[in-house]
PDB file of N, CA and C in Angstrom:
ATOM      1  N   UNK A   1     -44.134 -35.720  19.786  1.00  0.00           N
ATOM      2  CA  UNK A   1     -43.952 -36.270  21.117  1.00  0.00           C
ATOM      3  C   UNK A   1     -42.747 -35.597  21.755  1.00  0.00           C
ATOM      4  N   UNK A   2     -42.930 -34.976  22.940  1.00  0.00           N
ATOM      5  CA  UNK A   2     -41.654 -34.703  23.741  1.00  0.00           C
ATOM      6  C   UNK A   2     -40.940 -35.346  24.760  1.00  0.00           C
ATOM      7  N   UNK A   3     -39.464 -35.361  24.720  1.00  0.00           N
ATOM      8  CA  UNK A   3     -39.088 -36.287  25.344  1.00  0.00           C
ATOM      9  C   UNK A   3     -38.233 -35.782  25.963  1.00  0.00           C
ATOM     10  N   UNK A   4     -38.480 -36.402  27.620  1.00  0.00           N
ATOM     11  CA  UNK A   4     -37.988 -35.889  28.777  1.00  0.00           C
ATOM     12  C   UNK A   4     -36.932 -36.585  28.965  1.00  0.00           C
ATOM     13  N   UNK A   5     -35.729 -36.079  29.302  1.00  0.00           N
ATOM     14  CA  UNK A   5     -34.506 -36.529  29.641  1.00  0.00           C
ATOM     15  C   UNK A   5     -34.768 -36.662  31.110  1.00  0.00           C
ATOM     16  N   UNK A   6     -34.485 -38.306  31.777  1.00  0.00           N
ATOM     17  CA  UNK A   6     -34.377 -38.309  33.138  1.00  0.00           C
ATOM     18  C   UNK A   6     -33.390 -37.676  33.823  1.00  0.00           C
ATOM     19  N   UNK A   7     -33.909 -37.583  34.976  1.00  0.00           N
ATOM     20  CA  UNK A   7     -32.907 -36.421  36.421  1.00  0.00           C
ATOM     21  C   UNK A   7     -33.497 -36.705  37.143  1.00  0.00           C
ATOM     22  N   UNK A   8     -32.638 -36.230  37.883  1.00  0.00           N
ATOM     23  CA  UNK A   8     -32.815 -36.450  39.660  1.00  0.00           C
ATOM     24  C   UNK A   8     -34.281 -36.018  39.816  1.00  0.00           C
ATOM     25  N   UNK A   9     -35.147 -34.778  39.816  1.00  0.00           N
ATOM     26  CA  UNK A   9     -36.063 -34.562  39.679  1.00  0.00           C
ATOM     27  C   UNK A   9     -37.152 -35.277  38.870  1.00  0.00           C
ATOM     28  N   UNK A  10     -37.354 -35.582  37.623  1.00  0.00           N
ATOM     29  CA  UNK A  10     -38.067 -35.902  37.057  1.00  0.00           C
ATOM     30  C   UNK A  10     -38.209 -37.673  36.816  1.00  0.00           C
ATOM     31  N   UNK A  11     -37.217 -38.061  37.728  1.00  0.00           N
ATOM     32  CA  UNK A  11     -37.197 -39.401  37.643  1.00  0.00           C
ATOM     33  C   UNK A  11     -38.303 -39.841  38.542  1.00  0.00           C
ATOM     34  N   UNK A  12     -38.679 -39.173  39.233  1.00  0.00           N
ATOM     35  CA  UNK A  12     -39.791 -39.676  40.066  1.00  0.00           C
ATOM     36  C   UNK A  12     -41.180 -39.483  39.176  1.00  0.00           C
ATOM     37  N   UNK A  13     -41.489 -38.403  38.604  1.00  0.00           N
ATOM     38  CA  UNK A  13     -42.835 -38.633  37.787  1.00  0.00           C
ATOM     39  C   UNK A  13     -43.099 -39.408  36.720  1.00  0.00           C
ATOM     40  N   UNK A  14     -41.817 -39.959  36.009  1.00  0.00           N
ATOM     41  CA  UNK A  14     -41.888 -41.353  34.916  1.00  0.00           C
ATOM     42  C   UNK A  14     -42.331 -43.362  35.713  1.00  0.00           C
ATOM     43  N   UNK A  15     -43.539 -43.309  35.044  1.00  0.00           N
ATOM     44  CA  UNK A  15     -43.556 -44.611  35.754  1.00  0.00           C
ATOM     45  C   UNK A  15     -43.623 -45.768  34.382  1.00  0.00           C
ATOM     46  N   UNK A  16     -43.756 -47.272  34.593  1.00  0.00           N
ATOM     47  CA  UNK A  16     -43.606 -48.051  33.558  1.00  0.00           C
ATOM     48  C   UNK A  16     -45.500 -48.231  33.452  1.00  0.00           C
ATOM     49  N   UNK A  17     -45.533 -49.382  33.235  1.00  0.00           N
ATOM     50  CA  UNK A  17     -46.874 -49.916  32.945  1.00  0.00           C
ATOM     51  C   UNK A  17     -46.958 -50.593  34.342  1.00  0.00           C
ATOM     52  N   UNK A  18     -46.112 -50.896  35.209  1.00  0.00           N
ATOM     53  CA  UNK A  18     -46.205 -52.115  36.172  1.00  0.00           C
ATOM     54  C   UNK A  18     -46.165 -50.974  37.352  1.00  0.00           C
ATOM     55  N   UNK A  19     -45.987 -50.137  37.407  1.00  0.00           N
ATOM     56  CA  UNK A  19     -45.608 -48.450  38.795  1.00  0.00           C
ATOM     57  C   UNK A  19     -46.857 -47.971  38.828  1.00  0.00           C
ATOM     58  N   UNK A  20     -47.647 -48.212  37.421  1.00  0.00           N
ATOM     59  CA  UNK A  20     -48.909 -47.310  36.964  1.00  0.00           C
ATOM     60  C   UNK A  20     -49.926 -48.476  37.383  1.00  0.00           C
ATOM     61  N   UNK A  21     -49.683 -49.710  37.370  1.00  0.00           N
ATOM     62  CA  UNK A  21     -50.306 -50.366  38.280  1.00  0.00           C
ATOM     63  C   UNK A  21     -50.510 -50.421  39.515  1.00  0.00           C
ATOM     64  N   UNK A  22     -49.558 -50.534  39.703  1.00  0.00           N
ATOM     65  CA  UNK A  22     -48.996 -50.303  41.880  1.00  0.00           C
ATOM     66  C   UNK A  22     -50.231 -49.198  41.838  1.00  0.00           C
ATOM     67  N   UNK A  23     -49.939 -48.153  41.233  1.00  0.00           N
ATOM     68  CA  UNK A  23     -50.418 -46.998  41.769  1.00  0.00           C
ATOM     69  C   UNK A  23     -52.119 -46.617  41.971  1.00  0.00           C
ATOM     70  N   UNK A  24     -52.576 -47.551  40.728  1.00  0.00           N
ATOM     71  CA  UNK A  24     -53.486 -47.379  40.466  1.00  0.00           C
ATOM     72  C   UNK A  24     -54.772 -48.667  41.109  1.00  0.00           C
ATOM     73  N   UNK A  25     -53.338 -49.948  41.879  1.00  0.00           N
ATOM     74  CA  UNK A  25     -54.480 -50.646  42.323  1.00  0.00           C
ATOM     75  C   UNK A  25     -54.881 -51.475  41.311  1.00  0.00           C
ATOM     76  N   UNK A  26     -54.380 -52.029  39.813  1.00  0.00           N
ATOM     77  CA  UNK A  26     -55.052 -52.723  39.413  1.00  0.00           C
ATOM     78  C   UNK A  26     -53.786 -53.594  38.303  1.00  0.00           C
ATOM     79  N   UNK A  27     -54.567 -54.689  37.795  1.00  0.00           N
ATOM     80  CA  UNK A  27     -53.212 -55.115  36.948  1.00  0.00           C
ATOM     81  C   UNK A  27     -52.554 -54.672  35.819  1.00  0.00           C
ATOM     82  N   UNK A  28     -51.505 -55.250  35.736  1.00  0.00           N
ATOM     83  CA  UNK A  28     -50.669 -54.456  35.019  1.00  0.00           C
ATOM     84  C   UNK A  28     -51.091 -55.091  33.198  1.00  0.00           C
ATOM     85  N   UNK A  29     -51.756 -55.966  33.094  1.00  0.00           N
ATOM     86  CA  UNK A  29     -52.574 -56.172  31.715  1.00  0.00           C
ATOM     87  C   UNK A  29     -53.461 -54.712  31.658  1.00  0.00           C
ATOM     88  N   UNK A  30     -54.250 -54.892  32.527  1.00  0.00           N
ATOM     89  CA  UNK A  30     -55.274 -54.019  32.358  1.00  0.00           C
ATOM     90  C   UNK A  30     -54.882 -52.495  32.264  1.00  0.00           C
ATOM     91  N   UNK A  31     -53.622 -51.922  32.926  1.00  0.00           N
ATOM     92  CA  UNK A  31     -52.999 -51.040  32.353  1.00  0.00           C
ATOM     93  C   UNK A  31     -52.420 -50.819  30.896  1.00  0.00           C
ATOM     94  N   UNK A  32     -52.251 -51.661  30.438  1.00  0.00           N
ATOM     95  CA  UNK A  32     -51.698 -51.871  29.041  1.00  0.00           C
ATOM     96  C   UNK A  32     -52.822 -51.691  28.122  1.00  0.00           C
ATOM     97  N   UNK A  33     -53.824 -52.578  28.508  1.00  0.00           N
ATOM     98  CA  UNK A  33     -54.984 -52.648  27.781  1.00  0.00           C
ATOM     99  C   UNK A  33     -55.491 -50.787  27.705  1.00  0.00           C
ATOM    100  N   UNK A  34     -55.745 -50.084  28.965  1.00  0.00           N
ATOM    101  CA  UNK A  34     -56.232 -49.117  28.720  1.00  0.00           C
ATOM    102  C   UNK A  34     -55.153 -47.861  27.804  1.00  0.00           C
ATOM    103  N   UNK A  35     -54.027 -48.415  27.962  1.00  0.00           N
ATOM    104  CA  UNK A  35     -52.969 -47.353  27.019  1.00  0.00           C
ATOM    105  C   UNK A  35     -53.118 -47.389  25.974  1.00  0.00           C
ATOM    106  N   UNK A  36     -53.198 -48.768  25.195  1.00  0.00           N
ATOM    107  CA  UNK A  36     -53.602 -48.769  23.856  1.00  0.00           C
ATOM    108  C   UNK A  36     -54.967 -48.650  23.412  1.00  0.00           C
ATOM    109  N   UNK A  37     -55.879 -48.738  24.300  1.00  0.00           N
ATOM    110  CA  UNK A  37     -57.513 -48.239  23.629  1.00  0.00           C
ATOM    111  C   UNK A  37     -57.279 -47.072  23.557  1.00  0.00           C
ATOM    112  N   UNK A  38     -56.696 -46.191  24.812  1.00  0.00           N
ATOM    113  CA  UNK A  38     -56.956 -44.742  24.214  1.00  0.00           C
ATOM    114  C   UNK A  38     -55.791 -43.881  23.905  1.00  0.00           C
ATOM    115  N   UNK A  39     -54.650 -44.832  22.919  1.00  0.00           N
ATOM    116  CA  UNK A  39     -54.121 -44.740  22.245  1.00  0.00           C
ATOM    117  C   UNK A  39     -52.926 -43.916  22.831  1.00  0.00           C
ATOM    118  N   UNK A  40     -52.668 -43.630  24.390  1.00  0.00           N
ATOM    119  CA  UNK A  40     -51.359 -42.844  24.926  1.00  0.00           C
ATOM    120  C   UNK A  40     -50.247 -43.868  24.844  1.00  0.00           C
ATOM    121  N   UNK A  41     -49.201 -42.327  24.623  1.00  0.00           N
ATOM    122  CA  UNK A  41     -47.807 -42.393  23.810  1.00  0.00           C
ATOM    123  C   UNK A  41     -46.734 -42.722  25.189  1.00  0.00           C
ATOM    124  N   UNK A  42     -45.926 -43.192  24.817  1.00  0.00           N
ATOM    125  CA  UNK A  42     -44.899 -42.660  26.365  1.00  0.00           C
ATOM    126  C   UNK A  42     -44.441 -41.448  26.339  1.00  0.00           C
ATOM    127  N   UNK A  43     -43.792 -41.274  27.377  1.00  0.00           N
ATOM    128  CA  UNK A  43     -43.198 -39.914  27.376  1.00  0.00           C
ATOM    129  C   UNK A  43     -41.661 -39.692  27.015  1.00  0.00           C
ATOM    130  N   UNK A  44     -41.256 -41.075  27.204  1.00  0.00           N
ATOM    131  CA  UNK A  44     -40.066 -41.883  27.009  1.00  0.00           C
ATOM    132  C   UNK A  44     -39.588 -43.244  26.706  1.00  0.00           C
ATOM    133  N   UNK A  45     -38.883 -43.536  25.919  1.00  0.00           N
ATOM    134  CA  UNK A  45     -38.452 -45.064  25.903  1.00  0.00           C
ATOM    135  C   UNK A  45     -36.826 -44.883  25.954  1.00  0.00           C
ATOM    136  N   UNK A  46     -36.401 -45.557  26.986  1.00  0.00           N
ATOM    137  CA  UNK A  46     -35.419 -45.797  27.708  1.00  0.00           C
ATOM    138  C   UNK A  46     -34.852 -47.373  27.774  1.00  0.00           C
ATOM    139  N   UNK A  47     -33.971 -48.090  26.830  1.00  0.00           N
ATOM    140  CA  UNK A  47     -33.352 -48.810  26.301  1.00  0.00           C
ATOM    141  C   UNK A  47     -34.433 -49.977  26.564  1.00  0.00           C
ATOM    142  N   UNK A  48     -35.538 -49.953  25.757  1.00  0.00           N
ATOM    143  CA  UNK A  48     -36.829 -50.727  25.027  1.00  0.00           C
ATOM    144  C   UNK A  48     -38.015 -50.563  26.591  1.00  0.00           C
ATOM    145  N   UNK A  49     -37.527 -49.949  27.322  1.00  0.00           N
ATOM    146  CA  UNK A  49     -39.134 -49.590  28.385  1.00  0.00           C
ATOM    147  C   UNK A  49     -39.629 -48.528  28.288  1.00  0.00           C
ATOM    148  N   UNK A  50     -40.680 -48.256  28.248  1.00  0.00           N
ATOM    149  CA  UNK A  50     -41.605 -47.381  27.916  1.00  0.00           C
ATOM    150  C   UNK A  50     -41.625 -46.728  29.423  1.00  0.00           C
ATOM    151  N   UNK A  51     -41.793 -45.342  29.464  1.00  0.00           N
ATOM    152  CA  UNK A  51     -41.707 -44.535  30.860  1.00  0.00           C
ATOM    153  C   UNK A  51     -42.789 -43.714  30.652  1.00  0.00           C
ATOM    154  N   UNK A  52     -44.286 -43.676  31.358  1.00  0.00           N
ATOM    155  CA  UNK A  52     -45.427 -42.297  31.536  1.00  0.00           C
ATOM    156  C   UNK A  52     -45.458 -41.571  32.438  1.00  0.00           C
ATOM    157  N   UNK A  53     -45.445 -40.022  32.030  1.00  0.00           N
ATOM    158  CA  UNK A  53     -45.639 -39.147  33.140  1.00  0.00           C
ATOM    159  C   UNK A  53     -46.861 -39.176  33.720  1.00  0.00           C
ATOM    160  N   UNK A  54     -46.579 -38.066  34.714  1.00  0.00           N
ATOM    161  CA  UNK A  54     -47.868 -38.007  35.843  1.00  0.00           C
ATOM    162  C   UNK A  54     -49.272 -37.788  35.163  1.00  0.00           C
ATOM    163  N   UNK A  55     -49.648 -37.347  34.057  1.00  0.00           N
ATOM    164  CA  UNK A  55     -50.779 -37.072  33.353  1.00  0.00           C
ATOM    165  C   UNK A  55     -51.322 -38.137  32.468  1.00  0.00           C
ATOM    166  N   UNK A  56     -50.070 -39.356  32.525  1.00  0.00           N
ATOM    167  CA  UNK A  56     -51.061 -40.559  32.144  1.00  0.00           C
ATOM    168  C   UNK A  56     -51.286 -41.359  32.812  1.00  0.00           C
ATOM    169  N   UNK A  57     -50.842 -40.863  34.762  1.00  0.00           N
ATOM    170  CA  UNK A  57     -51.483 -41.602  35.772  1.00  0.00           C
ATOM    171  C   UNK A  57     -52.783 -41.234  36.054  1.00  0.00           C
ATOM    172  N   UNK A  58     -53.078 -39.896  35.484  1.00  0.00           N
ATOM    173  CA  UNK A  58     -53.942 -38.650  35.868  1.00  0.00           C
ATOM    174  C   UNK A  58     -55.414 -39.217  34.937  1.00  0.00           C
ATOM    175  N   UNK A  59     -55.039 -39.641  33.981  1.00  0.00           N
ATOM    176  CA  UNK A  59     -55.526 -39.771  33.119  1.00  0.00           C
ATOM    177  C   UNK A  59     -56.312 -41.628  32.933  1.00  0.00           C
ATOM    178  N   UNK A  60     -55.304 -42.468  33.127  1.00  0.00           N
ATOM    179  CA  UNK A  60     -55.188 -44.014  34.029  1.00  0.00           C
ATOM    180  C   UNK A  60     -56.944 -43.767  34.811  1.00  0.00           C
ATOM    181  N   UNK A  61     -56.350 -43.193  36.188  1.00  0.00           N
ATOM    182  CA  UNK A  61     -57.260 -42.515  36.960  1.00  0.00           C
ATOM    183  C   UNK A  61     -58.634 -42.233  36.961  1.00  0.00           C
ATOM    184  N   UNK A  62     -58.827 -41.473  36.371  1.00  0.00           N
ATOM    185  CA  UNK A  62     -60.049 -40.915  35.548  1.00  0.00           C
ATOM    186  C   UNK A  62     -60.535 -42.249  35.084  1.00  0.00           C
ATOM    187  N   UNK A  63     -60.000 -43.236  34.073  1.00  0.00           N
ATOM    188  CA  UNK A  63     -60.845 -44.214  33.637  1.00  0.00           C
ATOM    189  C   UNK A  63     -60.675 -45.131  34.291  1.00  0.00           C
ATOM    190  N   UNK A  64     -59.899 -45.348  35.295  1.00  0.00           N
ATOM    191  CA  UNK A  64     -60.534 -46.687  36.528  1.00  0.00           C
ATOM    192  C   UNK A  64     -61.860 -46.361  37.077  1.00  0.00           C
ATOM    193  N   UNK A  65     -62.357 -45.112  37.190  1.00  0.00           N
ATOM    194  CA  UNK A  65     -63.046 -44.671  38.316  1.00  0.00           C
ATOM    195  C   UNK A  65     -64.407 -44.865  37.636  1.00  0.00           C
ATOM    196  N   UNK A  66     -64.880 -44.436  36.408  1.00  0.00           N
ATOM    197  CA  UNK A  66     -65.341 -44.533  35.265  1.00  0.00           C
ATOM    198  C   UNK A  66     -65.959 -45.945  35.190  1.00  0.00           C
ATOM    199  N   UNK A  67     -65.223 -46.936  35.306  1.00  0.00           N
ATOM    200  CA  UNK A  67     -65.475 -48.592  35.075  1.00  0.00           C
ATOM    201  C   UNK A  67     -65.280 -48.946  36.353  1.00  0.00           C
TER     202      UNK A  67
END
């Protein structure tokens, strides 16, 4: 797993489980639920929150659309 040190830049493409909701339009269970079926990692954990980049919104995405 690689892990991205936040910055000014890259602080914007880390979201939680609850950002990846906002974003995606749906609840934030049901975000959770789909992280652990298909088993994605964070990209970061940042003093006990979990942070996903843009490719597991990308990815989020893909299986809302799907169901």
């Amino acid at each position: 797993m690689e892990v991205i040190t936040m910055s000014a830049n890259n602080a914007a493409e880390l979201y939680t489980a609850g950002k990846l909701a906002e974003a995606l339009e749906i609840s934030q269970g049901k975000v959770k639920k789909l992280i652990q079926v298909h088993g994605i990692e964070p990209d970061e954990i940042k003093r006990g929150c979990k942070y996903y980049g843009q490719s597991t919104l990308q990815k989020l995405k893909a299986e809302v659309k799907k169901s």
